[in-house]
PDB file of N, CA and C in Angstrom:
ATOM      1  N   UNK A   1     200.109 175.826 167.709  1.00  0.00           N
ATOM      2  CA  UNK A   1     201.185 174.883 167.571  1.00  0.00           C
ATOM      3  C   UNK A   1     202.318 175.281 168.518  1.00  0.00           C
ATOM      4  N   UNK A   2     202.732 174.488 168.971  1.00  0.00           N
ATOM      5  CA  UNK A   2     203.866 174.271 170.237  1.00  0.00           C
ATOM      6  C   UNK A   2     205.304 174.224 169.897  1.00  0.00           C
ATOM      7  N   UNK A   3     206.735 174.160 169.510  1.00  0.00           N
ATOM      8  CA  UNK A   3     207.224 174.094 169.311  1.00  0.00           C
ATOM      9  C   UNK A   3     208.338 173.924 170.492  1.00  0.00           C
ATOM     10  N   UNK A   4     209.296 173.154 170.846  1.00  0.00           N
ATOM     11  CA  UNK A   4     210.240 172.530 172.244  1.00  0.00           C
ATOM     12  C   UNK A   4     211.280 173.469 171.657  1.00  0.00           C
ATOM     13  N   UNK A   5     211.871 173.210 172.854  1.00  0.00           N
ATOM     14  CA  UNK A   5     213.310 173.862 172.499  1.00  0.00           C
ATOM     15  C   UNK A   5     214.530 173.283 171.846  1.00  0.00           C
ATOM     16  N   UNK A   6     214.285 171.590 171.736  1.00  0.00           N
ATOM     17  CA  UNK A   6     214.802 170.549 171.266  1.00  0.00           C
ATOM     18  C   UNK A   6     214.442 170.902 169.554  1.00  0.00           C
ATOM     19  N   UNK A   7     213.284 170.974 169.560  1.00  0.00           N
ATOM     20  CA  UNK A   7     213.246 171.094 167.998  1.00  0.00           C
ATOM     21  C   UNK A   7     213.435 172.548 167.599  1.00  0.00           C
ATOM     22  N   UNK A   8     213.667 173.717 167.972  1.00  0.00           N
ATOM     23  CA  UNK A   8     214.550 174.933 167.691  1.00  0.00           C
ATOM     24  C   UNK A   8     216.115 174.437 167.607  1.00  0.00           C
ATOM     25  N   UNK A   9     216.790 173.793 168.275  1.00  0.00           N
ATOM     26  CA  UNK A   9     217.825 173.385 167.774  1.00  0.00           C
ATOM     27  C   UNK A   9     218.118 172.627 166.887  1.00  0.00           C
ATOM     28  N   UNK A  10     217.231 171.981 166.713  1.00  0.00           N
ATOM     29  CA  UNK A  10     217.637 171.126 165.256  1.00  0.00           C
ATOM     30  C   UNK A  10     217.439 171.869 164.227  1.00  0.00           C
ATOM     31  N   UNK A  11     216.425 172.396 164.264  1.00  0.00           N
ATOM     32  CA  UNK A  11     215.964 174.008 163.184  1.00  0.00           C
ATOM     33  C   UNK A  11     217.324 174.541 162.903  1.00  0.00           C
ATOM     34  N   UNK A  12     218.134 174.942 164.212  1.00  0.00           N
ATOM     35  CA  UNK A  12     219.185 175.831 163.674  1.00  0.00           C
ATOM     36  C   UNK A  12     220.387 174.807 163.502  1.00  0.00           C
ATOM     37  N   UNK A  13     220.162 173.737 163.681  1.00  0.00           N
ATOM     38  CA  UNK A  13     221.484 172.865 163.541  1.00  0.00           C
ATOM     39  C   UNK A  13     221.770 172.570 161.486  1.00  0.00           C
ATOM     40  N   UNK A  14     220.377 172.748 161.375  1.00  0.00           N
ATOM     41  CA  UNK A  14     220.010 172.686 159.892  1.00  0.00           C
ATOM     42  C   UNK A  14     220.661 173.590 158.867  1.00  0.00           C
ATOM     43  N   UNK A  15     220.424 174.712 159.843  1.00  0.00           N
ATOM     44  CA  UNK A  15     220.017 176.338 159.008  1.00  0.00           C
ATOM     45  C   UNK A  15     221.365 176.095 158.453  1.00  0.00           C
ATOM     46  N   UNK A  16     221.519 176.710 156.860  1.00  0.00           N
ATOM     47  CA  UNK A  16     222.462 176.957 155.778  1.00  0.00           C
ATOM     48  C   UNK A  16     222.895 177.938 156.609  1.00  0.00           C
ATOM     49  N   UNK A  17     222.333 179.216 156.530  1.00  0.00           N
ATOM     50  CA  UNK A  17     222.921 180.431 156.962  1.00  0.00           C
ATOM     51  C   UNK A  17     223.776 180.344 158.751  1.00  0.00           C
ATOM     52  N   UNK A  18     223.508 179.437 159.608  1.00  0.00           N
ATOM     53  CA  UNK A  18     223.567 179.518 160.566  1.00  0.00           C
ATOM     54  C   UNK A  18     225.477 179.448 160.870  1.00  0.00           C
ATOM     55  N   UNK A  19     225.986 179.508 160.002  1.00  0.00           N
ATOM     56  CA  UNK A  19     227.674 179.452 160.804  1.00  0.00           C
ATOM     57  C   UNK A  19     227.526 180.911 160.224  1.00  0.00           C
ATOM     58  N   UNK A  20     227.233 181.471 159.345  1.00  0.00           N
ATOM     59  CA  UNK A  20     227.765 182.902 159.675  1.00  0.00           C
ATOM     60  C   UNK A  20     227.511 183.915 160.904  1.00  0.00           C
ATOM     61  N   UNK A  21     226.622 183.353 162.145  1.00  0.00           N
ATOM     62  CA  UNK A  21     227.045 184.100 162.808  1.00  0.00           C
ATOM     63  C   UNK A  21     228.656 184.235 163.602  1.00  0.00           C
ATOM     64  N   UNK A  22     229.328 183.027 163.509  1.00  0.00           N
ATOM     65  CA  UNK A  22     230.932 183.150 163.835  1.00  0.00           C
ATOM     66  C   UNK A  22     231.682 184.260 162.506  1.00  0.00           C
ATOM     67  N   UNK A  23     231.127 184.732 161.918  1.00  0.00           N
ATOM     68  CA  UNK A  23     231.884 186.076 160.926  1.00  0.00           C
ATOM     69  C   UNK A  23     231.524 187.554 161.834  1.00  0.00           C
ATOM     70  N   UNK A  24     230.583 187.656 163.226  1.00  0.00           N
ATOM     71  CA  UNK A  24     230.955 188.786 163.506  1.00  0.00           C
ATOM     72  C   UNK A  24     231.027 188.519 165.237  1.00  0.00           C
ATOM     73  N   UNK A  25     231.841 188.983 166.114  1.00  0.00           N
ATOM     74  CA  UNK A  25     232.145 189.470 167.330  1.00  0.00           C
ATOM     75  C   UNK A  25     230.629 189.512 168.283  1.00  0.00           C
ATOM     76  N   UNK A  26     229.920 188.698 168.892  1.00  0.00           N
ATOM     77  CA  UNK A  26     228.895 188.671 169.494  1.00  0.00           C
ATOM     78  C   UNK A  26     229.146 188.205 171.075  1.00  0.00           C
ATOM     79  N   UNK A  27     228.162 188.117 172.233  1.00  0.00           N
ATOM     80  CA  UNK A  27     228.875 187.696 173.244  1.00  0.00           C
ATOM     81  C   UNK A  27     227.626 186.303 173.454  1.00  0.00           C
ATOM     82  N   UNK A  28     228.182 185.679 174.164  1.00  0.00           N
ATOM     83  CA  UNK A  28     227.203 184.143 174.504  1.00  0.00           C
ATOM     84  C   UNK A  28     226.250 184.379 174.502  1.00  0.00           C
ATOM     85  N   UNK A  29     225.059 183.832 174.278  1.00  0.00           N
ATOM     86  CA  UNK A  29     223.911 183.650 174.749  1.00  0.00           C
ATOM     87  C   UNK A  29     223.196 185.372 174.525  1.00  0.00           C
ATOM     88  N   UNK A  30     223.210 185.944 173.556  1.00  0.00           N
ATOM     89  CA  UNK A  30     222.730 187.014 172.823  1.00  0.00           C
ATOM     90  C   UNK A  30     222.297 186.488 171.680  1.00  0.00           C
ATOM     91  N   UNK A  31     220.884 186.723 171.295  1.00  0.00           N
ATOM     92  CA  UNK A  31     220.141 187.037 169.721  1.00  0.00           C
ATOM     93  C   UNK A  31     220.381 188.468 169.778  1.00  0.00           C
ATOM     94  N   UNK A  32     220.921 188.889 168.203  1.00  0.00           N
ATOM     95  CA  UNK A  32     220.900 190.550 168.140  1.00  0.00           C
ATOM     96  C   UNK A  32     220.679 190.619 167.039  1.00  0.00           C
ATOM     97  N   UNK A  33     219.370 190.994 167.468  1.00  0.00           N
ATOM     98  CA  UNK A  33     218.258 192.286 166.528  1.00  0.00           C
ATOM     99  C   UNK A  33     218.035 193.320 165.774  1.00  0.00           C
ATOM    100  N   UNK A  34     219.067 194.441 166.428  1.00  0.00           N
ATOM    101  CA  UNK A  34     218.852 195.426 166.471  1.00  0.00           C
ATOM    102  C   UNK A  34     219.386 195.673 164.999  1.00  0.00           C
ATOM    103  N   UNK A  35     218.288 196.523 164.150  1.00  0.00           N
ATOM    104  CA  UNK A  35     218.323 196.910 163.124  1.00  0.00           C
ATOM    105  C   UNK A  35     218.947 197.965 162.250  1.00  0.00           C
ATOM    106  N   UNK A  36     219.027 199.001 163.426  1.00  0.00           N
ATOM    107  CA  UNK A  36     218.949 200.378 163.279  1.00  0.00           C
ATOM    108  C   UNK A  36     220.256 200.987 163.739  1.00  0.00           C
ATOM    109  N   UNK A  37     221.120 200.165 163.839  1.00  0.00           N
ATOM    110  CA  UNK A  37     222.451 200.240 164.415  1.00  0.00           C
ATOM    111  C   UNK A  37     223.625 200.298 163.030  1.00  0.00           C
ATOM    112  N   UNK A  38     224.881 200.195 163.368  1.00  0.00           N
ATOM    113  CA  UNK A  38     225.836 199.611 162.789  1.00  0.00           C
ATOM    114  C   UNK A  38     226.139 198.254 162.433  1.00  0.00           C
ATOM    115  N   UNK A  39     225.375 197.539 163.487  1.00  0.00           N
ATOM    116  CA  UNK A  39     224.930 196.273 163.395  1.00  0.00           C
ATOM    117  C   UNK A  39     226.300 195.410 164.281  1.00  0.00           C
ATOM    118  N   UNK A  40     226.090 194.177 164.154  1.00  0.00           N
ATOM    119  CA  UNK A  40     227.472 193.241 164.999  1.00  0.00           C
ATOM    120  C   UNK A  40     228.756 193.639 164.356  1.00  0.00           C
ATOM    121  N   UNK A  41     229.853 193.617 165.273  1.00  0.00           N
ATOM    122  CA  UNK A  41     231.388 193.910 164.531  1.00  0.00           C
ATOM    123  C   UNK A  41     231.640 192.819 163.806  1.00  0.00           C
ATOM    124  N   UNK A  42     231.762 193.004 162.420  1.00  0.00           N
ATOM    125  CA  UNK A  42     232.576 191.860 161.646  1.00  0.00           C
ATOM    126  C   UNK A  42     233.624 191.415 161.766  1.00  0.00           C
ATOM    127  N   UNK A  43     234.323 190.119 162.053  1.00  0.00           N
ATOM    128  CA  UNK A  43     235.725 189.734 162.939  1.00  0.00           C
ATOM    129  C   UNK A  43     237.001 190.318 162.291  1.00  0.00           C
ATOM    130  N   UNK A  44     236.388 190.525 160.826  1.00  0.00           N
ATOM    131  CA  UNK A  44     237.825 191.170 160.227  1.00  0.00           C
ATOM    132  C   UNK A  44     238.097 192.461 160.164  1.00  0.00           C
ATOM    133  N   UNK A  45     237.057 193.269 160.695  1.00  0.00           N
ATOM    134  CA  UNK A  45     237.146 194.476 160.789  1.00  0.00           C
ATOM    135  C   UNK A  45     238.553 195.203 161.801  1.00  0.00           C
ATOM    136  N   UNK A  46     238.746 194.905 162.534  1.00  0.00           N
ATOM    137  CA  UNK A  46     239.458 195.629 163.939  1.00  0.00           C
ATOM    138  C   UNK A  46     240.878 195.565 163.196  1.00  0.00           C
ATOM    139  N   UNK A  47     241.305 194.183 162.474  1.00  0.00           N
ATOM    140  CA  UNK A  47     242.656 193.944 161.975  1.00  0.00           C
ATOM    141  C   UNK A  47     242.352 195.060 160.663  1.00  0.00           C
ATOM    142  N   UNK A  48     241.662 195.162 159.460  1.00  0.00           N
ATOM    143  CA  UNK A  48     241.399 195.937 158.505  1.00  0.00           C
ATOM    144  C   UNK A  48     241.295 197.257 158.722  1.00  0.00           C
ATOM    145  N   UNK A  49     240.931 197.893 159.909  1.00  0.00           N
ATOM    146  CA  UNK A  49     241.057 199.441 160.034  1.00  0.00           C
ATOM    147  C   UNK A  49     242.155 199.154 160.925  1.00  0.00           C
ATOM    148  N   UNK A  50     242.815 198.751 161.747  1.00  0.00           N
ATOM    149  CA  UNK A  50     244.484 198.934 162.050  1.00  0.00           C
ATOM    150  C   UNK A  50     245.166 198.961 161.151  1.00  0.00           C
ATOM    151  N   UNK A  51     245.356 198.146 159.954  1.00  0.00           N
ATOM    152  CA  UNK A  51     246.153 198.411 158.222  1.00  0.00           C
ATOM    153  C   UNK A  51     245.529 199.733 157.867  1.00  0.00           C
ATOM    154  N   UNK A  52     244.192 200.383 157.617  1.00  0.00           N
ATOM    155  CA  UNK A  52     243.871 201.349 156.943  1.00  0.00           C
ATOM    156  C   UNK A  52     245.279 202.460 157.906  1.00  0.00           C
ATOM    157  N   UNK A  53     244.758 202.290 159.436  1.00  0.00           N
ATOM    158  CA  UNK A  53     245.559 203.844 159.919  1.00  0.00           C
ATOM    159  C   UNK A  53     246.667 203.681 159.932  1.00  0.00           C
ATOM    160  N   UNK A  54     247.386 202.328 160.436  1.00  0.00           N
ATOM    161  CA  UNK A  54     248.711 202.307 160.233  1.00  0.00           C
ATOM    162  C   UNK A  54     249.409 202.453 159.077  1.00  0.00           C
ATOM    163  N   UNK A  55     249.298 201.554 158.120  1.00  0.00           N
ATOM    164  CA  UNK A  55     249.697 201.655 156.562  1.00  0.00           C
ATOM    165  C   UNK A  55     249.607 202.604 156.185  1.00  0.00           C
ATOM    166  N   UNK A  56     248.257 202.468 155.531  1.00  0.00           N
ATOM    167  CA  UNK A  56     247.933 203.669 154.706  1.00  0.00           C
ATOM    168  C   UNK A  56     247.697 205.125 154.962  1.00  0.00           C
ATOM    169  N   UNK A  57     247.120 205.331 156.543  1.00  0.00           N
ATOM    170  CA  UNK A  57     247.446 206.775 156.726  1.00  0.00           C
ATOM    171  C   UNK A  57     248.677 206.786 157.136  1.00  0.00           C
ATOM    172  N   UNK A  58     248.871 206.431 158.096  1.00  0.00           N
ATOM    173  CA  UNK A  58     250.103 206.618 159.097  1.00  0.00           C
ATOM    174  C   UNK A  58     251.241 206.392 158.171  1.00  0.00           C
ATOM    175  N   UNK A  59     251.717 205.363 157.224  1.00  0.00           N
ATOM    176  CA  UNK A  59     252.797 204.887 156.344  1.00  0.00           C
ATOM    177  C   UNK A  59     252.779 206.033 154.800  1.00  0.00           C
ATOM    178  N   UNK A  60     251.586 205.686 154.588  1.00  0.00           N
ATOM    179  CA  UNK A  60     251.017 206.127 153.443  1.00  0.00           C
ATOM    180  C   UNK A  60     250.871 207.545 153.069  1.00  0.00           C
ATOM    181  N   UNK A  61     250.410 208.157 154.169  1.00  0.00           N
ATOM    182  CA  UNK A  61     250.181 209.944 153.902  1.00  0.00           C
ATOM    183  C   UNK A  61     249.222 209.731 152.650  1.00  0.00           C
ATOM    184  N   UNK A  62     250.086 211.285 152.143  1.00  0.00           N
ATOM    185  CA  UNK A  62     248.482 211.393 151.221  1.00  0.00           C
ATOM    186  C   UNK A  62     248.722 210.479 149.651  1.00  0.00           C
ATOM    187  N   UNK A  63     249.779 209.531 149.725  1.00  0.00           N
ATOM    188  CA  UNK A  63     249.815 208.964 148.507  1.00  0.00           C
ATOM    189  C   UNK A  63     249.121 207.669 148.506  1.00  0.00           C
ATOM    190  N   UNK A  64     248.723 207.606 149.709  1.00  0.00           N
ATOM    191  CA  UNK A  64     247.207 206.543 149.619  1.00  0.00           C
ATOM    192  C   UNK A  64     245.682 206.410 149.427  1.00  0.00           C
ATOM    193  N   UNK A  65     246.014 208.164 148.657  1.00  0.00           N
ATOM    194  CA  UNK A  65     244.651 208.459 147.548  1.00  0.00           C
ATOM    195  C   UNK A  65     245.067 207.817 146.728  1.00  0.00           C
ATOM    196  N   UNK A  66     246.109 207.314 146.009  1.00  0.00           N
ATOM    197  CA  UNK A  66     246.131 206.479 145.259  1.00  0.00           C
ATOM    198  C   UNK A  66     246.501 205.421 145.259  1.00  0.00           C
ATOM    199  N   UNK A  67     247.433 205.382 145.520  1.00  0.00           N
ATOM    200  CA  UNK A  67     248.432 203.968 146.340  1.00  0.00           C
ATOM    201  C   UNK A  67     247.313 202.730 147.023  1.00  0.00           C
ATOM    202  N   UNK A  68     246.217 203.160 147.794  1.00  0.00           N
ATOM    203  CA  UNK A  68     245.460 202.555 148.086  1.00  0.00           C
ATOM    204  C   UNK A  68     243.765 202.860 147.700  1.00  0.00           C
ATOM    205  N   UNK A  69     243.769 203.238 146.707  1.00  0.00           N
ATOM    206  CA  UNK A  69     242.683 203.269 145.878  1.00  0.00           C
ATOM    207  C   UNK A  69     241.821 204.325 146.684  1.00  0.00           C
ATOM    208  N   UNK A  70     241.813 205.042 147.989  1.00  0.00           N
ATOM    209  CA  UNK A  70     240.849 206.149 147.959  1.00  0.00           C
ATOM    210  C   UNK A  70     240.350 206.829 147.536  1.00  0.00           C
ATOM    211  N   UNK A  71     240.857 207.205 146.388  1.00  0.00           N
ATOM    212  CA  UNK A  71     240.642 208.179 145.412  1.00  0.00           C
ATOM    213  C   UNK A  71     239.132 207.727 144.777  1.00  0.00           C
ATOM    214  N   UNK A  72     238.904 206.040 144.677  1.00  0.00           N
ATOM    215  CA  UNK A  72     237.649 205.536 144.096  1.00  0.00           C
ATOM    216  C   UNK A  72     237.191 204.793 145.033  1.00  0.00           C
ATOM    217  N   UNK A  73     236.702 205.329 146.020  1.00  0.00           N
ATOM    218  CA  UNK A  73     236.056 205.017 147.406  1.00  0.00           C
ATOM    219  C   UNK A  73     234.474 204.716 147.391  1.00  0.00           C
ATOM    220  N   UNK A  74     234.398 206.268 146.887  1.00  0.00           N
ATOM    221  CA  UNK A  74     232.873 206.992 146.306  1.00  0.00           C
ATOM    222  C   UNK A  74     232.061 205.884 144.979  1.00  0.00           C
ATOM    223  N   UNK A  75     232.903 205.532 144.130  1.00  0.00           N
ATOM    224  CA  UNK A  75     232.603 204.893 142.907  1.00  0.00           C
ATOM    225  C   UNK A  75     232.257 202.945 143.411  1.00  0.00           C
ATOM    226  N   UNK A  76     233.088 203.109 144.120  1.00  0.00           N
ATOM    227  CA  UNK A  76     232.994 201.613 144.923  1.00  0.00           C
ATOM    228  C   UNK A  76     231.977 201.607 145.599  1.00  0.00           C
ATOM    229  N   UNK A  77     231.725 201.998 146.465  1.00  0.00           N
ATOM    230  CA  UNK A  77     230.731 201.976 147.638  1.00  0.00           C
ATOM    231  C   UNK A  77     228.916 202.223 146.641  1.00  0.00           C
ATOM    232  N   UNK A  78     228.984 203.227 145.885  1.00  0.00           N
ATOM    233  CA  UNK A  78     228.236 203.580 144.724  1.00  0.00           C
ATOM    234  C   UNK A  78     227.701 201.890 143.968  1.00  0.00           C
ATOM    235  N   UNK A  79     228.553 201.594 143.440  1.00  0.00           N
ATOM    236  CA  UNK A  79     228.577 200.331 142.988  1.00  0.00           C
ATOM    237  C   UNK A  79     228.029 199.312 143.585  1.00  0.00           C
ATOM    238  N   UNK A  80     228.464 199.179 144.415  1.00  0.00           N
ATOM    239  CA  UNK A  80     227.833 198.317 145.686  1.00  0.00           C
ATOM    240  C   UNK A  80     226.300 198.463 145.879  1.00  0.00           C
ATOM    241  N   UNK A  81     226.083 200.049 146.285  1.00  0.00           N
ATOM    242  CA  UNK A  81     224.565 200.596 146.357  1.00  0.00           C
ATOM    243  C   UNK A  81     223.291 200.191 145.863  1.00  0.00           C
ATOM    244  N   UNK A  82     224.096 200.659 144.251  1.00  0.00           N
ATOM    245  CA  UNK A  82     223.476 200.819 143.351  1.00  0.00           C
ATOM    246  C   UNK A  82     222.715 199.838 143.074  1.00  0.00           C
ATOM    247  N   UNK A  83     222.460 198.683 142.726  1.00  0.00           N
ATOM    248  CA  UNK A  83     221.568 197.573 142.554  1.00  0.00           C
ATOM    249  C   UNK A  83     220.095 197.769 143.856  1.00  0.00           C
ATOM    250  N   UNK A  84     221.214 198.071 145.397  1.00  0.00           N
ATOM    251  CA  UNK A  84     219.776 198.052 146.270  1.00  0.00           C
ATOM    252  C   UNK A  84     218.466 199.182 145.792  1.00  0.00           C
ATOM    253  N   UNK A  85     219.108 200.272 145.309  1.00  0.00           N
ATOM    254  CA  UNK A  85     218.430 201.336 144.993  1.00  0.00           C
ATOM    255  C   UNK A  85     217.661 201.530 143.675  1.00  0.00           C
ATOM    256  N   UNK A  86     218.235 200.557 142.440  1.00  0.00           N
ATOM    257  CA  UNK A  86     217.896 200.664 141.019  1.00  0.00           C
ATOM    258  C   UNK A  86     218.512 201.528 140.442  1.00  0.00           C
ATOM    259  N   UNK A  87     219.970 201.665 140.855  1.00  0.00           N
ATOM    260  CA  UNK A  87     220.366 202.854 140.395  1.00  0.00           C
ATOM    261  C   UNK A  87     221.284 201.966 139.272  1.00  0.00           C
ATOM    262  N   UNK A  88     222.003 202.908 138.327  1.00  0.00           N
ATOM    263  CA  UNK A  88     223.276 202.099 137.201  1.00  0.00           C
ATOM    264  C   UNK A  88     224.481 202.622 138.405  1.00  0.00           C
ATOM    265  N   UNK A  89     225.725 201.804 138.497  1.00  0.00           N
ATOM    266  CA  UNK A  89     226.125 201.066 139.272  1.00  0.00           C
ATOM    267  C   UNK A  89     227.561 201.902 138.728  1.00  0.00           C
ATOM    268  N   UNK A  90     227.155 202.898 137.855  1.00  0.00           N
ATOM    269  CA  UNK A  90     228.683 203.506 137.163  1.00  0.00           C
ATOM    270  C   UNK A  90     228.849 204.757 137.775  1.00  0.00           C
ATOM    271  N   UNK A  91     228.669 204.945 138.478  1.00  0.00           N
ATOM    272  CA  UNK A  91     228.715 206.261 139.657  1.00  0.00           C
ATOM    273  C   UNK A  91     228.777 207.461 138.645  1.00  0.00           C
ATOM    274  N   UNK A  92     228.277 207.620 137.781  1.00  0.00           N
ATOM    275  CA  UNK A  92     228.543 209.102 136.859  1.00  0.00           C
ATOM    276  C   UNK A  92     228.058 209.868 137.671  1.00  0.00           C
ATOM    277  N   UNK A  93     227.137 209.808 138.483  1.00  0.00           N
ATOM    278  CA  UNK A  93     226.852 211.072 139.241  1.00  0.00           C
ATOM    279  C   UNK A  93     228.015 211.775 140.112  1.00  0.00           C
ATOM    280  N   UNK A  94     228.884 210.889 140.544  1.00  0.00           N
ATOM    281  CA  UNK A  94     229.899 211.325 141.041  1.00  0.00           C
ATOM    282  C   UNK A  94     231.075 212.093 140.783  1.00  0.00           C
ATOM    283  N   UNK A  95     231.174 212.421 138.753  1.00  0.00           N
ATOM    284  CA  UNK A  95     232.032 213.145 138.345  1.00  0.00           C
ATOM    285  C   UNK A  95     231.900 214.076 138.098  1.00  0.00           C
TER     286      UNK A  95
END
């Protein structure tokens, strides 16, 4: 079976998922693959770690172990994990 290039675009003109590639930093005319990476920059990233160093380190010092929740970084990220892995999602391992 043959497939045009006319009907690949309508394919993706379709696709549900297809506007999220404008959520990360890509350049024209690139498919990216690559798995094994960090993967594409997410657009909100660059503004979100300029607040982390400015603010919160740079403003913040060390009262943005708490002030900005670092302190439960580990428990968050854990949380997050936890479902991919089958793990319970309450980070007790972490205390």
């Amino acid at each position: 079976m043959t497939i045009t290039r006319q009907e690949c675009l309508a394919l993706d003109a379709r696709d549900p998922l297809a506007g999220l590639r404008e959520r990360f930093v890509l350049p024209d005319n690139v498919i990216y693959l690559d798995g094994n990476s960090l993967g594409a920059l997410p657009r909100h990233v660059p503004s979100r770690m300029r607040a982390i160093v400015e603010d919160e380190w740079g403003k913040g010092l060390v009262r943005s172990w708490n002030d900005a929740a670092w302190i439960a970084a580990a428990r968050r990220t854990a949380a997050k994990i936890a479902p991919l892995i089958g793990a319970g999602a309450d980070a007790s391992c972490l205390t």
